[in-house]
PDB file of N, CA and C in Angstrom:
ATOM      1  N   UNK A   1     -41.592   7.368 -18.813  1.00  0.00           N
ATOM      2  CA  UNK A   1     -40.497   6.605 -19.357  1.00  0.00           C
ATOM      3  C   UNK A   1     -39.146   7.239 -19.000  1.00  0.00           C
ATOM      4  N   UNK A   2     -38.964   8.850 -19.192  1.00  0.00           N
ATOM      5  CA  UNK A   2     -37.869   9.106 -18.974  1.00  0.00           C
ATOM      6  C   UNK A   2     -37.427   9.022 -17.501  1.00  0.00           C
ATOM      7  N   UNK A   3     -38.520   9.082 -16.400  1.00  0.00           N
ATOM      8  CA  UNK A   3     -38.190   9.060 -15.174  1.00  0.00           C
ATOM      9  C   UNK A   3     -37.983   7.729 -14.800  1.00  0.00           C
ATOM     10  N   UNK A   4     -37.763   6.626 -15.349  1.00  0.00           N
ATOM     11  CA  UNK A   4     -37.637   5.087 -15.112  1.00  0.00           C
ATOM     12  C   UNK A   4     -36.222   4.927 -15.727  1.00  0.00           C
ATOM     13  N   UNK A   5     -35.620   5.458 -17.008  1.00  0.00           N
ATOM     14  CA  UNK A   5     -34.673   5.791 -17.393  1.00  0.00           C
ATOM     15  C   UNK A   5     -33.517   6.664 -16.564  1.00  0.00           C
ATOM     16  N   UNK A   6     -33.914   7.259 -15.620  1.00  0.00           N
ATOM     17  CA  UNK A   6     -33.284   8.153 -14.742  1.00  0.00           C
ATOM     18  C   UNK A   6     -33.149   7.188 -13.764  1.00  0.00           C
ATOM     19  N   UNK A   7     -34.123   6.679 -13.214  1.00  0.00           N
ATOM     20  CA  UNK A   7     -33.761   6.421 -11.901  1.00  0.00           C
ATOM     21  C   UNK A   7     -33.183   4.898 -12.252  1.00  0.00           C
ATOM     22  N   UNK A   8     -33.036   3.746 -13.460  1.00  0.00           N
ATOM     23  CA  UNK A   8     -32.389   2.605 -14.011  1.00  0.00           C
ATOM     24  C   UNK A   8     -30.697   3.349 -14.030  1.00  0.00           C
ATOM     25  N   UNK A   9     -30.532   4.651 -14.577  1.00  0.00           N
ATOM     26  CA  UNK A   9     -28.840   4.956 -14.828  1.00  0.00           C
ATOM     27  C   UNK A   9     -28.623   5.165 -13.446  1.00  0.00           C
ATOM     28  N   UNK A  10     -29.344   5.548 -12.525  1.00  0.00           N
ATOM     29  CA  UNK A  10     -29.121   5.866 -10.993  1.00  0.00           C
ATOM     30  C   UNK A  10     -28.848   5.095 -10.558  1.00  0.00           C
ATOM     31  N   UNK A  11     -29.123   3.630 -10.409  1.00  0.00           N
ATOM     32  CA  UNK A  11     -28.957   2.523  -9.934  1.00  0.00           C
ATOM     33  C   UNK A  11     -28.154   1.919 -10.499  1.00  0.00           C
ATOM     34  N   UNK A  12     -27.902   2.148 -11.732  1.00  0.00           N
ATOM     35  CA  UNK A  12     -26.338   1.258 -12.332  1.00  0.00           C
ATOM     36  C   UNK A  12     -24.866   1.916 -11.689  1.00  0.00           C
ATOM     37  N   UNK A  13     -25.502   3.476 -11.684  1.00  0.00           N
ATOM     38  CA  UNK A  13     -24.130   3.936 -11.253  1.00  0.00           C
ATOM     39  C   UNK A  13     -23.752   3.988  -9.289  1.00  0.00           C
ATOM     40  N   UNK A  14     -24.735   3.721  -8.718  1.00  0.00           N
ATOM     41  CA  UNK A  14     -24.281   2.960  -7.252  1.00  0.00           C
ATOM     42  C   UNK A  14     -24.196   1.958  -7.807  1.00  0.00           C
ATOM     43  N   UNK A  15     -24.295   1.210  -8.596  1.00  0.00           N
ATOM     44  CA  UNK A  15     -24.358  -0.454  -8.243  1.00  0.00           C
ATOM     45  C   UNK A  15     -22.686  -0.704  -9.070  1.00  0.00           C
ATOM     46  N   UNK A  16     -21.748   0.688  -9.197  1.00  0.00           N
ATOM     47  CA  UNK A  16     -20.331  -0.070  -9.437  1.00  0.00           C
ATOM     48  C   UNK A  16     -19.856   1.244  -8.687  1.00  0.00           C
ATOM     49  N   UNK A  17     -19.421   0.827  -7.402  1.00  0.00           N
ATOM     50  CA  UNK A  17     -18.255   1.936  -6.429  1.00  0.00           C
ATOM     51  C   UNK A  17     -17.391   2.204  -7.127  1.00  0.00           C
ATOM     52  N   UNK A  18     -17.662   3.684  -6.104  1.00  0.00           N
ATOM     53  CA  UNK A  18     -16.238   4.180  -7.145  1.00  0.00           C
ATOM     54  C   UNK A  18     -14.638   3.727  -6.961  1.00  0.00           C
ATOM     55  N   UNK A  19     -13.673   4.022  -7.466  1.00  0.00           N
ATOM     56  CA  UNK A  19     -12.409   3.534  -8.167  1.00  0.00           C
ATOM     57  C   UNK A  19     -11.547   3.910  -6.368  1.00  0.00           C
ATOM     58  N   UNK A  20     -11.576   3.083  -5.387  1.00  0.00           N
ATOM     59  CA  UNK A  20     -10.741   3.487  -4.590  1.00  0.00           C
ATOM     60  C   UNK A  20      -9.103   3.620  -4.431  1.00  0.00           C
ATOM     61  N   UNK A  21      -8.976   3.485  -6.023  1.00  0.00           N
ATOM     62  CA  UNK A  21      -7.262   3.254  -6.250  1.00  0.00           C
ATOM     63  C   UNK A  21      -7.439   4.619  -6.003  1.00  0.00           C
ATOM     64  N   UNK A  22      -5.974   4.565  -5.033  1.00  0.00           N
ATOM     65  CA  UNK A  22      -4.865   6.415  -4.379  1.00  0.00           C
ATOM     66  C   UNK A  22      -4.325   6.014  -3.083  1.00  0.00           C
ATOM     67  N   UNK A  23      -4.514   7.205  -2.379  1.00  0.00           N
ATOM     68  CA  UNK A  23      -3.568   7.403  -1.376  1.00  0.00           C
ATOM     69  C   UNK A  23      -4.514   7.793   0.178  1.00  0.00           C
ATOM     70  N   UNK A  24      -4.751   7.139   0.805  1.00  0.00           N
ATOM     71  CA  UNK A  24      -5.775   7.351   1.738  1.00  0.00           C
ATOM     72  C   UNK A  24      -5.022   7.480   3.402  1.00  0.00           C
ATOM     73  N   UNK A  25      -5.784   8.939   3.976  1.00  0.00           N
ATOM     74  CA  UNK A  25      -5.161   8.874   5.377  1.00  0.00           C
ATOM     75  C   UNK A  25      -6.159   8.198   5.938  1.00  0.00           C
ATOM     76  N   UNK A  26      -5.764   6.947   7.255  1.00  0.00           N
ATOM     77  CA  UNK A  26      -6.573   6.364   7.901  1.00  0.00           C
ATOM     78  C   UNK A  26      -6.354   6.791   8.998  1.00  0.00           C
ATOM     79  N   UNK A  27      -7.582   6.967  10.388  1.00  0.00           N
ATOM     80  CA  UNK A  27      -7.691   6.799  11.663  1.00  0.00           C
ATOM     81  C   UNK A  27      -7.891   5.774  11.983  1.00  0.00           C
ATOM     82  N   UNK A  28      -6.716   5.292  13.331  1.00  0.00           N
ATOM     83  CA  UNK A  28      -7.490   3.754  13.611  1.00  0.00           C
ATOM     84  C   UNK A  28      -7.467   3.844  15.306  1.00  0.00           C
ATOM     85  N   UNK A  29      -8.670   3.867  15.631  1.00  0.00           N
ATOM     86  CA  UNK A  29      -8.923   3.828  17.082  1.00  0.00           C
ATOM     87  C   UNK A  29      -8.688   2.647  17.901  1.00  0.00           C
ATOM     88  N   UNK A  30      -7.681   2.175  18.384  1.00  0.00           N
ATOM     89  CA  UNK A  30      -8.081   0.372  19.079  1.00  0.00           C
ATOM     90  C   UNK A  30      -7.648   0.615  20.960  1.00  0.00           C
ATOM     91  N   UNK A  31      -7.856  -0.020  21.356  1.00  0.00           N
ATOM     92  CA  UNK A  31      -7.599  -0.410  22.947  1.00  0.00           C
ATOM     93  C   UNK A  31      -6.777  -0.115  23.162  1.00  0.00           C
ATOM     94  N   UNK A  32      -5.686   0.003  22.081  1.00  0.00           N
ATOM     95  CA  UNK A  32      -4.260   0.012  22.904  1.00  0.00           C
ATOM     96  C   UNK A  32      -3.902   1.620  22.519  1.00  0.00           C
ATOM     97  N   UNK A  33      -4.433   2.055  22.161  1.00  0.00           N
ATOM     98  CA  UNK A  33      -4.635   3.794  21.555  1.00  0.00           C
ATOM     99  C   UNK A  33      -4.568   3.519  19.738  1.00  0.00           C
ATOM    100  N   UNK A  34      -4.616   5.293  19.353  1.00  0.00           N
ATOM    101  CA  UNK A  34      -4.880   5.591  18.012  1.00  0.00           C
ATOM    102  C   UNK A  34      -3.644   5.735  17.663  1.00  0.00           C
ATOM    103  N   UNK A  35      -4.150   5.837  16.000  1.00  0.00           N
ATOM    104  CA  UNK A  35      -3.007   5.870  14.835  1.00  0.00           C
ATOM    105  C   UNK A  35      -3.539   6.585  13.664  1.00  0.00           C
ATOM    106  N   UNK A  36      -2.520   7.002  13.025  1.00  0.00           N
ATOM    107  CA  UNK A  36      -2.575   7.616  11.129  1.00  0.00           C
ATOM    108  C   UNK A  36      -1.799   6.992  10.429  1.00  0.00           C
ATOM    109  N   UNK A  37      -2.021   5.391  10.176  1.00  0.00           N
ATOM    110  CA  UNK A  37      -1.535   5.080   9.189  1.00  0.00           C
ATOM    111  C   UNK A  37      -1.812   5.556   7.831  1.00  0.00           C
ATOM    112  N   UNK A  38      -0.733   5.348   6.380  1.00  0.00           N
ATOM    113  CA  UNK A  38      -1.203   5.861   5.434  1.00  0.00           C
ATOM    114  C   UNK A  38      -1.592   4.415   4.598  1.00  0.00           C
ATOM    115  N   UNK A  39      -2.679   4.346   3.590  1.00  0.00           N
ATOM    116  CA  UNK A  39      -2.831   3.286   3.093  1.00  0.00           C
ATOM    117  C   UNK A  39      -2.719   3.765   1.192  1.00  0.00           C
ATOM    118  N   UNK A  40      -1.805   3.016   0.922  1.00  0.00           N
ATOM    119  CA  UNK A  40      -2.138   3.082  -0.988  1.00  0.00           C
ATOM    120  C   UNK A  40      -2.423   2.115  -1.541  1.00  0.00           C
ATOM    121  N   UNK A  41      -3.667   2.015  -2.104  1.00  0.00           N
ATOM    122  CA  UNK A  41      -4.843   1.039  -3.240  1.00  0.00           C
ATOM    123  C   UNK A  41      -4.283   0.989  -3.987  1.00  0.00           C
ATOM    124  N   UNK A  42      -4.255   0.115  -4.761  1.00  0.00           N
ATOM    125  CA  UNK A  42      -5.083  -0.002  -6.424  1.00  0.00           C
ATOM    126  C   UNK A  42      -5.847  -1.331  -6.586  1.00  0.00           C
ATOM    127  N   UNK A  43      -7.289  -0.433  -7.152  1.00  0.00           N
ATOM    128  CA  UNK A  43      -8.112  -1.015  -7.254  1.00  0.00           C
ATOM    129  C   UNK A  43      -8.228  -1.791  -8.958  1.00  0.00           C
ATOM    130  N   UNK A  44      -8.364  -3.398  -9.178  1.00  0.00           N
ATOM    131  CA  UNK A  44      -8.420  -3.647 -10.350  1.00  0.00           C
ATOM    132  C   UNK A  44      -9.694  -4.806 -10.070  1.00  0.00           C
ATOM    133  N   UNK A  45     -11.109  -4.188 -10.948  1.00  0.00           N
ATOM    134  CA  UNK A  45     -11.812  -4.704 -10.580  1.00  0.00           C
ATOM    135  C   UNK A  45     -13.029  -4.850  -9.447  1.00  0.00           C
ATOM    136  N   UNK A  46     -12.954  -5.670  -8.690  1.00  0.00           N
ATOM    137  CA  UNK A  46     -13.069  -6.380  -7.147  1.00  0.00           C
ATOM    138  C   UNK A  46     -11.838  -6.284  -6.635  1.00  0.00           C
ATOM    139  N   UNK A  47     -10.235  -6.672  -6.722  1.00  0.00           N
ATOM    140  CA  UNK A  47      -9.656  -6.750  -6.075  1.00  0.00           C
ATOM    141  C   UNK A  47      -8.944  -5.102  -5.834  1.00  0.00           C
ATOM    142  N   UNK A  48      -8.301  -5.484  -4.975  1.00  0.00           N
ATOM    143  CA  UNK A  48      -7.384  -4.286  -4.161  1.00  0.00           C
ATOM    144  C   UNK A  48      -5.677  -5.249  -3.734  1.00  0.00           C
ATOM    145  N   UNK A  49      -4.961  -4.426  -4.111  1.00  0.00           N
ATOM    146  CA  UNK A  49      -3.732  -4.188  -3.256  1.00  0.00           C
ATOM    147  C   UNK A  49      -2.913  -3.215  -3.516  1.00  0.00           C
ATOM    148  N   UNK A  50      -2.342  -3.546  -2.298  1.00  0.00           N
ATOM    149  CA  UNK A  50      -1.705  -2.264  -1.900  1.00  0.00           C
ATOM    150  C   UNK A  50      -0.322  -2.438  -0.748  1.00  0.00           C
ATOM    151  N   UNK A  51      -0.377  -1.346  -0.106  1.00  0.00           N
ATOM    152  CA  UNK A  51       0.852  -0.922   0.950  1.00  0.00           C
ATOM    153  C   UNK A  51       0.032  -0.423   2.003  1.00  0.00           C
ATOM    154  N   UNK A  52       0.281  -0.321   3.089  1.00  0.00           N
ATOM    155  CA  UNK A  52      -0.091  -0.269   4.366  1.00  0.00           C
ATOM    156  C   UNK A  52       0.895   0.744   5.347  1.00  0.00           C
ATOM    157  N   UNK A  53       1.196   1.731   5.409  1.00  0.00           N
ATOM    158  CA  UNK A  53       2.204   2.221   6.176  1.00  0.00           C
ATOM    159  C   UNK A  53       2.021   2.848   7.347  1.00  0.00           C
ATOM    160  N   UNK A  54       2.636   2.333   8.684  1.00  0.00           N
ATOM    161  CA  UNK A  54       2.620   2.826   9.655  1.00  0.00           C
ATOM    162  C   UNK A  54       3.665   2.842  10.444  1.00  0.00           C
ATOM    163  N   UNK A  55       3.764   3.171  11.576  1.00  0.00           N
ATOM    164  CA  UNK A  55       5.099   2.937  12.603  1.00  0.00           C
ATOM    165  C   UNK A  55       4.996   2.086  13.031  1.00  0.00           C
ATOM    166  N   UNK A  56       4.368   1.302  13.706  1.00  0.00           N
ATOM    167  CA  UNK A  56       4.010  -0.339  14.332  1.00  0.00           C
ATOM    168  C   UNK A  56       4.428  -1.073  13.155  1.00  0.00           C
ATOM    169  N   UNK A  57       3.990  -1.101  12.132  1.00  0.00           N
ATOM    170  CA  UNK A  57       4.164  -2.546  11.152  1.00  0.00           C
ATOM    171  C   UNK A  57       4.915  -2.437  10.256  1.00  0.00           C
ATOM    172  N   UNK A  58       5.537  -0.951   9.946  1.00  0.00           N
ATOM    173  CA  UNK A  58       6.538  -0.625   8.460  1.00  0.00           C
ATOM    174  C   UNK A  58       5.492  -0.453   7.518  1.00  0.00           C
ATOM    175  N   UNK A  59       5.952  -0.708   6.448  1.00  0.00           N
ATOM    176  CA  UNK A  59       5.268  -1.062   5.226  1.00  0.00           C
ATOM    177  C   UNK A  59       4.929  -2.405   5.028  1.00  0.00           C
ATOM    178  N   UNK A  60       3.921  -2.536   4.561  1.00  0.00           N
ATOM    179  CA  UNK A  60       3.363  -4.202   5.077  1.00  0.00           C
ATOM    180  C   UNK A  60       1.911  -4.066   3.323  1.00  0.00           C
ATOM    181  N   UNK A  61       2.505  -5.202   2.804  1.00  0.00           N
ATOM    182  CA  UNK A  61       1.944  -5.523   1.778  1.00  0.00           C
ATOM    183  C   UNK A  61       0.009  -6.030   2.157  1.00  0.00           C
ATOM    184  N   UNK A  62      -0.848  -5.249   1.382  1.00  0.00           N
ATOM    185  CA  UNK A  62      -2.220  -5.746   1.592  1.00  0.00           C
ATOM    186  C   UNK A  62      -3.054  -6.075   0.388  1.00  0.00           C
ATOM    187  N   UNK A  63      -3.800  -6.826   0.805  1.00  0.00           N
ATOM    188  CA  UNK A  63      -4.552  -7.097  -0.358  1.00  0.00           C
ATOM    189  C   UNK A  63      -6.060  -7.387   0.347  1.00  0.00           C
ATOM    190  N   UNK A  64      -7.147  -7.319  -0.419  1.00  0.00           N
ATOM    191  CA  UNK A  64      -8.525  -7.032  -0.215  1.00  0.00           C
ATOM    192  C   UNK A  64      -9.338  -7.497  -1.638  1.00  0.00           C
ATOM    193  N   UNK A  65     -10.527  -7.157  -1.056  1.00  0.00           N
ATOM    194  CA  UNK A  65     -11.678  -6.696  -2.266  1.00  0.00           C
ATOM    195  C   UNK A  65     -12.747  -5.286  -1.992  1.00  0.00           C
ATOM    196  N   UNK A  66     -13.303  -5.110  -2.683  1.00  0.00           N
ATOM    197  CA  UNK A  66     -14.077  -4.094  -3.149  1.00  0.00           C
ATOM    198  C   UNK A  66     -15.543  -4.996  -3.855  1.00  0.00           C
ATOM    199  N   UNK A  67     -16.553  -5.011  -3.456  1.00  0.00           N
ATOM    200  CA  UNK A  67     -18.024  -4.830  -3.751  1.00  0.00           C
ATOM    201  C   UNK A  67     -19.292  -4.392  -3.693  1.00  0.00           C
ATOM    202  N   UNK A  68     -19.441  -3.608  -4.650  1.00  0.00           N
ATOM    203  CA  UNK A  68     -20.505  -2.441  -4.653  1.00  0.00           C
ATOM    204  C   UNK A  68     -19.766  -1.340  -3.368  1.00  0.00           C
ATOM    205  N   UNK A  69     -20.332  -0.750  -2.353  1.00  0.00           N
ATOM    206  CA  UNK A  69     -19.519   0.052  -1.419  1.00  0.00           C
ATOM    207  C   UNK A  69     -19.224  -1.298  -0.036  1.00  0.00           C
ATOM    208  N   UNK A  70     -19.107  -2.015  -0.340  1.00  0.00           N
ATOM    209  CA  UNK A  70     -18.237  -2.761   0.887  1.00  0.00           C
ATOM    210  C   UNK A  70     -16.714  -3.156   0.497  1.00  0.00           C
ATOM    211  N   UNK A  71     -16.497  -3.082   1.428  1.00  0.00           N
ATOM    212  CA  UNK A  71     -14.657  -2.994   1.248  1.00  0.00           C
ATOM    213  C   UNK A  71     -13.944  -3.783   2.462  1.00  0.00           C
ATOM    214  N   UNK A  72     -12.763  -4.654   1.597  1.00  0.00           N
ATOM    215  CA  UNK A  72     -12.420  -5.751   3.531  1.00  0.00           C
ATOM    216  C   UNK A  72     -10.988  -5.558   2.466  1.00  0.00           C
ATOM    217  N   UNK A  73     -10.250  -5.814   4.004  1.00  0.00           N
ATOM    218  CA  UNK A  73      -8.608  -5.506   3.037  1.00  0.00           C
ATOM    219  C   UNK A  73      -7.716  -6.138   4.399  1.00  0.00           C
ATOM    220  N   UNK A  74      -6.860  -6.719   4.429  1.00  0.00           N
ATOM    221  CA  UNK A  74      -5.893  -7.454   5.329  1.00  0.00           C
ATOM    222  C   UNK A  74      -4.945  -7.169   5.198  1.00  0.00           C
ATOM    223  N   UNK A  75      -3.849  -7.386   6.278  1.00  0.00           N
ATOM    224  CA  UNK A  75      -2.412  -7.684   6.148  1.00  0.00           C
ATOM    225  C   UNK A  75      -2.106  -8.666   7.187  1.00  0.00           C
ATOM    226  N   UNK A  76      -0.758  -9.613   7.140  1.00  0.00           N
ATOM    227  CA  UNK A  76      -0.024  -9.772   8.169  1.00  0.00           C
ATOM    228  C   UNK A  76       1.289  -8.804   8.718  1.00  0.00           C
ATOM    229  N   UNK A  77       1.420  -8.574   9.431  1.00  0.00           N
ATOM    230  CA  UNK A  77       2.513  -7.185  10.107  1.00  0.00           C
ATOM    231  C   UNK A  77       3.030  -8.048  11.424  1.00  0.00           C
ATOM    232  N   UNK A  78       4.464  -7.858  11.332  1.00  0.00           N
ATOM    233  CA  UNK A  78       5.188  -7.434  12.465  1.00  0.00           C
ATOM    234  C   UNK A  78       5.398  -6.265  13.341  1.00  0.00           C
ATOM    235  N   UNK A  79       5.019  -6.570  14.131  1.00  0.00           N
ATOM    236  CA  UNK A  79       5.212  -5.697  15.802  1.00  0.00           C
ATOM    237  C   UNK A  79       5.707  -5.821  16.603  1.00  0.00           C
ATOM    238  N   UNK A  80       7.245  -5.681  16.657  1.00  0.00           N
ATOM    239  CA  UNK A  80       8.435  -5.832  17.942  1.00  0.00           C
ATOM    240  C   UNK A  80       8.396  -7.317  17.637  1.00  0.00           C
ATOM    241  N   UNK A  81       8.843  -7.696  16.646  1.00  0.00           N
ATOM    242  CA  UNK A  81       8.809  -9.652  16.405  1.00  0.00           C
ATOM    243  C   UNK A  81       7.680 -10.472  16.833  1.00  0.00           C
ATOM    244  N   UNK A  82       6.844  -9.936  16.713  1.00  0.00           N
ATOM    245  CA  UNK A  82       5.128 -10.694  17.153  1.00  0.00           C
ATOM    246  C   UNK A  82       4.470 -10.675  15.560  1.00  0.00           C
ATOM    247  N   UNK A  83       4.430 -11.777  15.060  1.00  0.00           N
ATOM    248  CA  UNK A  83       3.160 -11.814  13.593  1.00  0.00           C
ATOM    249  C   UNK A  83       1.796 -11.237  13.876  1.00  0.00           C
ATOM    250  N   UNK A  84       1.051 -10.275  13.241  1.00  0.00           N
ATOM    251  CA  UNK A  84      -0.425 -10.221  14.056  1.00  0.00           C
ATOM    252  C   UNK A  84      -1.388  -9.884  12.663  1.00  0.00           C
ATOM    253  N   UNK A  85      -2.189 -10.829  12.580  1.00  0.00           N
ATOM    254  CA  UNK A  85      -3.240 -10.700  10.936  1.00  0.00           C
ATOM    255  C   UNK A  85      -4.281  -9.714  11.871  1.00  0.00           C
ATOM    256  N   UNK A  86      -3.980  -8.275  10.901  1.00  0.00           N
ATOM    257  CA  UNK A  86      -4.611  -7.410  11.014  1.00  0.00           C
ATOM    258  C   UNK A  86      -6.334  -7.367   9.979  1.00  0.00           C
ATOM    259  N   UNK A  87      -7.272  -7.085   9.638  1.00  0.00           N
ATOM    260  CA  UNK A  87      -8.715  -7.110   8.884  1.00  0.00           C
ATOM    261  C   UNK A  87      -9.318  -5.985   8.864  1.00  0.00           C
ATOM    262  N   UNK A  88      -9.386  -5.001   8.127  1.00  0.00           N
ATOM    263  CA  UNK A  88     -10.129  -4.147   8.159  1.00  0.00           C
ATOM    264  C   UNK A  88     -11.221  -4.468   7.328  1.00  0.00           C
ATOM    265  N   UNK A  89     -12.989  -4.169   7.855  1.00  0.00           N
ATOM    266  CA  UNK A  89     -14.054  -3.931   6.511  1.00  0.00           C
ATOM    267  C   UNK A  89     -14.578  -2.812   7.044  1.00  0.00           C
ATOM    268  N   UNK A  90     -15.600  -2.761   6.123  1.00  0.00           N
ATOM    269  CA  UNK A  90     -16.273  -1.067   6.316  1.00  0.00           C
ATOM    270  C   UNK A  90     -17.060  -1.381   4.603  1.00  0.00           C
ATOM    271  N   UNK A  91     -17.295   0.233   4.887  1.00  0.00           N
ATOM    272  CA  UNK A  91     -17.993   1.122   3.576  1.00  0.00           C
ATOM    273  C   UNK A  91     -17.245   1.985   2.971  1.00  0.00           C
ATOM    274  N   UNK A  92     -17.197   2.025   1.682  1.00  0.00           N
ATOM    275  CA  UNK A  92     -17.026   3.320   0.957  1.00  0.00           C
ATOM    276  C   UNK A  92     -18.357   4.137   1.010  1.00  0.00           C
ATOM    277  N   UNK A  93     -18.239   5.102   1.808  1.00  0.00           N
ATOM    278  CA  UNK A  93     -18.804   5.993   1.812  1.00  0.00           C
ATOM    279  C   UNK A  93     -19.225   7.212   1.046  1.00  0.00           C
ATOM    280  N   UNK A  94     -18.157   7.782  -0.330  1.00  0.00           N
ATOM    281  CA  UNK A  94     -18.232   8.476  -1.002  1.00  0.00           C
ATOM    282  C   UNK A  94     -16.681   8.247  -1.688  1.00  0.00           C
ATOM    283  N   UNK A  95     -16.489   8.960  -2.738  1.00  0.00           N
ATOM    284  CA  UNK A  95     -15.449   8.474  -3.497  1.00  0.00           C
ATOM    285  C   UNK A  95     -13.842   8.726  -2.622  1.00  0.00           C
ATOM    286  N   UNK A  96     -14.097   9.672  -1.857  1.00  0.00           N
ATOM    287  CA  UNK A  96     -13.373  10.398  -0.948  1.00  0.00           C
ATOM    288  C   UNK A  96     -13.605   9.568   0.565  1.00  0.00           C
ATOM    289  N   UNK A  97     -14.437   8.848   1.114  1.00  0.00           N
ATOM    290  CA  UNK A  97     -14.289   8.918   2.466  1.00  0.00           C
ATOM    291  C   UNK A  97     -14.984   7.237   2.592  1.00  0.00           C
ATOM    292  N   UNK A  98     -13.947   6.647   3.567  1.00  0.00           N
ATOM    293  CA  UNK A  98     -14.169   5.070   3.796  1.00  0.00           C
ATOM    294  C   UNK A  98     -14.482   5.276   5.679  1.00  0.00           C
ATOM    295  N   UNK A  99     -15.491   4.182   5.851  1.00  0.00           N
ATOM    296  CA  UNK A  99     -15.295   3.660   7.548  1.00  0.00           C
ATOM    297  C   UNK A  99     -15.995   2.510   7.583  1.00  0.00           C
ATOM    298  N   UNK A 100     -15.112   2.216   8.956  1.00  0.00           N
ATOM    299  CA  UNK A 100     -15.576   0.458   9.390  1.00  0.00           C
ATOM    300  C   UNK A 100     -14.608  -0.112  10.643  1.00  0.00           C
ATOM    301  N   UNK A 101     -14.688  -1.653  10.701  1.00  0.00           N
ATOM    302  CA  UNK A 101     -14.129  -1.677  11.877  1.00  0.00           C
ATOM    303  C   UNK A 101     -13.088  -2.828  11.509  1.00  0.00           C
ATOM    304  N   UNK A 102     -12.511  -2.873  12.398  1.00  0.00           N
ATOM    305  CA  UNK A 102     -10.436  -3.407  12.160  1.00  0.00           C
ATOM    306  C   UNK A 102     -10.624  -4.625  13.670  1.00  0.00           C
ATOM    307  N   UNK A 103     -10.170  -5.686  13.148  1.00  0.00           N
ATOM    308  CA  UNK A 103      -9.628  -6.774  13.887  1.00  0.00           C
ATOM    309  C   UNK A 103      -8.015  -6.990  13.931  1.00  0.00           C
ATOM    310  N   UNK A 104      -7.398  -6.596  15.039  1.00  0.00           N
ATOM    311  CA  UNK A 104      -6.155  -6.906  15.181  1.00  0.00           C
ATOM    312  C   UNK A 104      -5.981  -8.171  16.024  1.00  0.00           C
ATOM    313  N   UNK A 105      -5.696  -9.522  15.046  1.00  0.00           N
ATOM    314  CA  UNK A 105      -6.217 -10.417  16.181  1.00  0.00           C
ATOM    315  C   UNK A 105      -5.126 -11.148  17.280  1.00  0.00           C
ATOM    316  N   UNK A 106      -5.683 -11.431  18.595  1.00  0.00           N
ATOM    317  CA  UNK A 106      -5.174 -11.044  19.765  1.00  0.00           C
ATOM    318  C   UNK A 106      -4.882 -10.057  21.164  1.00  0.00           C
ATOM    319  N   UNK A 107      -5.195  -8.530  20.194  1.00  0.00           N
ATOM    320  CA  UNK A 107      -5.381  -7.451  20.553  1.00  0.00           C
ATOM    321  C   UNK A 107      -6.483  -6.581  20.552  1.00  0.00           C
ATOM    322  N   UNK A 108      -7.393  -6.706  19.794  1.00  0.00           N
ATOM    323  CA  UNK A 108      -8.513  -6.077  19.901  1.00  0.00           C
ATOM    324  C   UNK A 108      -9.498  -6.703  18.466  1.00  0.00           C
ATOM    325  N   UNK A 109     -10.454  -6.573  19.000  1.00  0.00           N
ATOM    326  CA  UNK A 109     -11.467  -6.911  17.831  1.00  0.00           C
ATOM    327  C   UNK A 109     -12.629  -6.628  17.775  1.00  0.00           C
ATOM    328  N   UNK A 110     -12.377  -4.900  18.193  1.00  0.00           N
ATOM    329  CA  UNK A 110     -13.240  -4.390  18.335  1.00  0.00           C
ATOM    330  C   UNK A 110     -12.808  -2.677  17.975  1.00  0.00           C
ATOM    331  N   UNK A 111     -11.773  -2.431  17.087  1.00  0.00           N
ATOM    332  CA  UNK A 111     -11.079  -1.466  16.407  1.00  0.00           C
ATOM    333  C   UNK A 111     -11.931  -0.336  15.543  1.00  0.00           C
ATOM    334  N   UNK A 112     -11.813   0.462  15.586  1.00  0.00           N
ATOM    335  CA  UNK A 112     -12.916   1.304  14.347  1.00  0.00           C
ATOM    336  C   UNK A 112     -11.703   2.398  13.365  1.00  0.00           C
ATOM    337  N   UNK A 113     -12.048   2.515  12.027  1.00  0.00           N
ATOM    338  CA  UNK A 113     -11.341   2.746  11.028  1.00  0.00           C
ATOM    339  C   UNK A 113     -12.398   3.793  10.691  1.00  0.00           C
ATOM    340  N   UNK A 114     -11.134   5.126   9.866  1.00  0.00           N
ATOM    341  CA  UNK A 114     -11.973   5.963   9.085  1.00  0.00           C
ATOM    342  C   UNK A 114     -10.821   6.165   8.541  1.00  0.00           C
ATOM    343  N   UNK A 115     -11.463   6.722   6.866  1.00  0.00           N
ATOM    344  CA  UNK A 115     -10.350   7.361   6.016  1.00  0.00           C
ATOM    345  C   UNK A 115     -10.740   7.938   5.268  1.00  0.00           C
ATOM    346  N   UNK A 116      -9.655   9.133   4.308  1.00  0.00           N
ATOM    347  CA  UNK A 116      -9.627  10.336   3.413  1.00  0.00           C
ATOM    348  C   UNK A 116      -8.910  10.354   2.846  1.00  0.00           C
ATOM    349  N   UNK A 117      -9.193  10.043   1.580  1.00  0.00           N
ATOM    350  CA  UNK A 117      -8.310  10.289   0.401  1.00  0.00           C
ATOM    351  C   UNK A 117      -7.799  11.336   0.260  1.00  0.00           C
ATOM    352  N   UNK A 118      -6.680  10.983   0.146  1.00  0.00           N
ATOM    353  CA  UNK A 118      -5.772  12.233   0.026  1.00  0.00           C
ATOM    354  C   UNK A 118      -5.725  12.826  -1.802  1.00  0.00           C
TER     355      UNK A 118
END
């Protein structure tokens, strides 16, 4: 009994990811070369938004969701006066560390993302 009890709280507690609200450094690998944008969450729920900061796009408002460890989060950004709907999904990987892959569309859509909470 107690080992069914163990492994039932085990499974409740993957089955709600953890709190990705903070401050996360991202790598983003795409075609046209890499980047360290910085990204800041808050997580309420399922949803996410946030800020997006890089040198290509400024600060650029995002919003997403969060379920169980899958994670998808968007923006639209300007780049030298070009609109471009950016998509990142992936995994939360640990409470600390996200990866997955990024559609910049027009430019690549075939991008790969990693990040670390700062």
């Amino acid at each position: 009994m107690r080992r069914l009890l163990s492994v039932a709280t085990l499974a409740v507690c993957f089955a709600f990811a953890a709190d990705i609200t903070g401050t996360w450094q991202v790598t983003v690998e795409t075609s046209q070369g890499s980047g360290t944008p910085a990204l800041e969450l808050k997580q309420t729920g399922e949803q996410l938004t946030g800020t997006f900061h890089s040198q290509i796009f400024g600060d650029t408002a995002v919003k997403g969701t969060v379920k169980g460890n899958a994670v998808e989060f968007g923006f639209e950004g300007d780049a030298g006066g070009q609109r471009i709907k950016v998509s990142y999904k992936g995994t939360v990987e640990s409470p600390t560390a996200m990866k997955g892959t990024a559609v910049y569309e027009g430019f690549d859509d075939k991008a790969t993302w990693s990040a670390a909470k700062k």
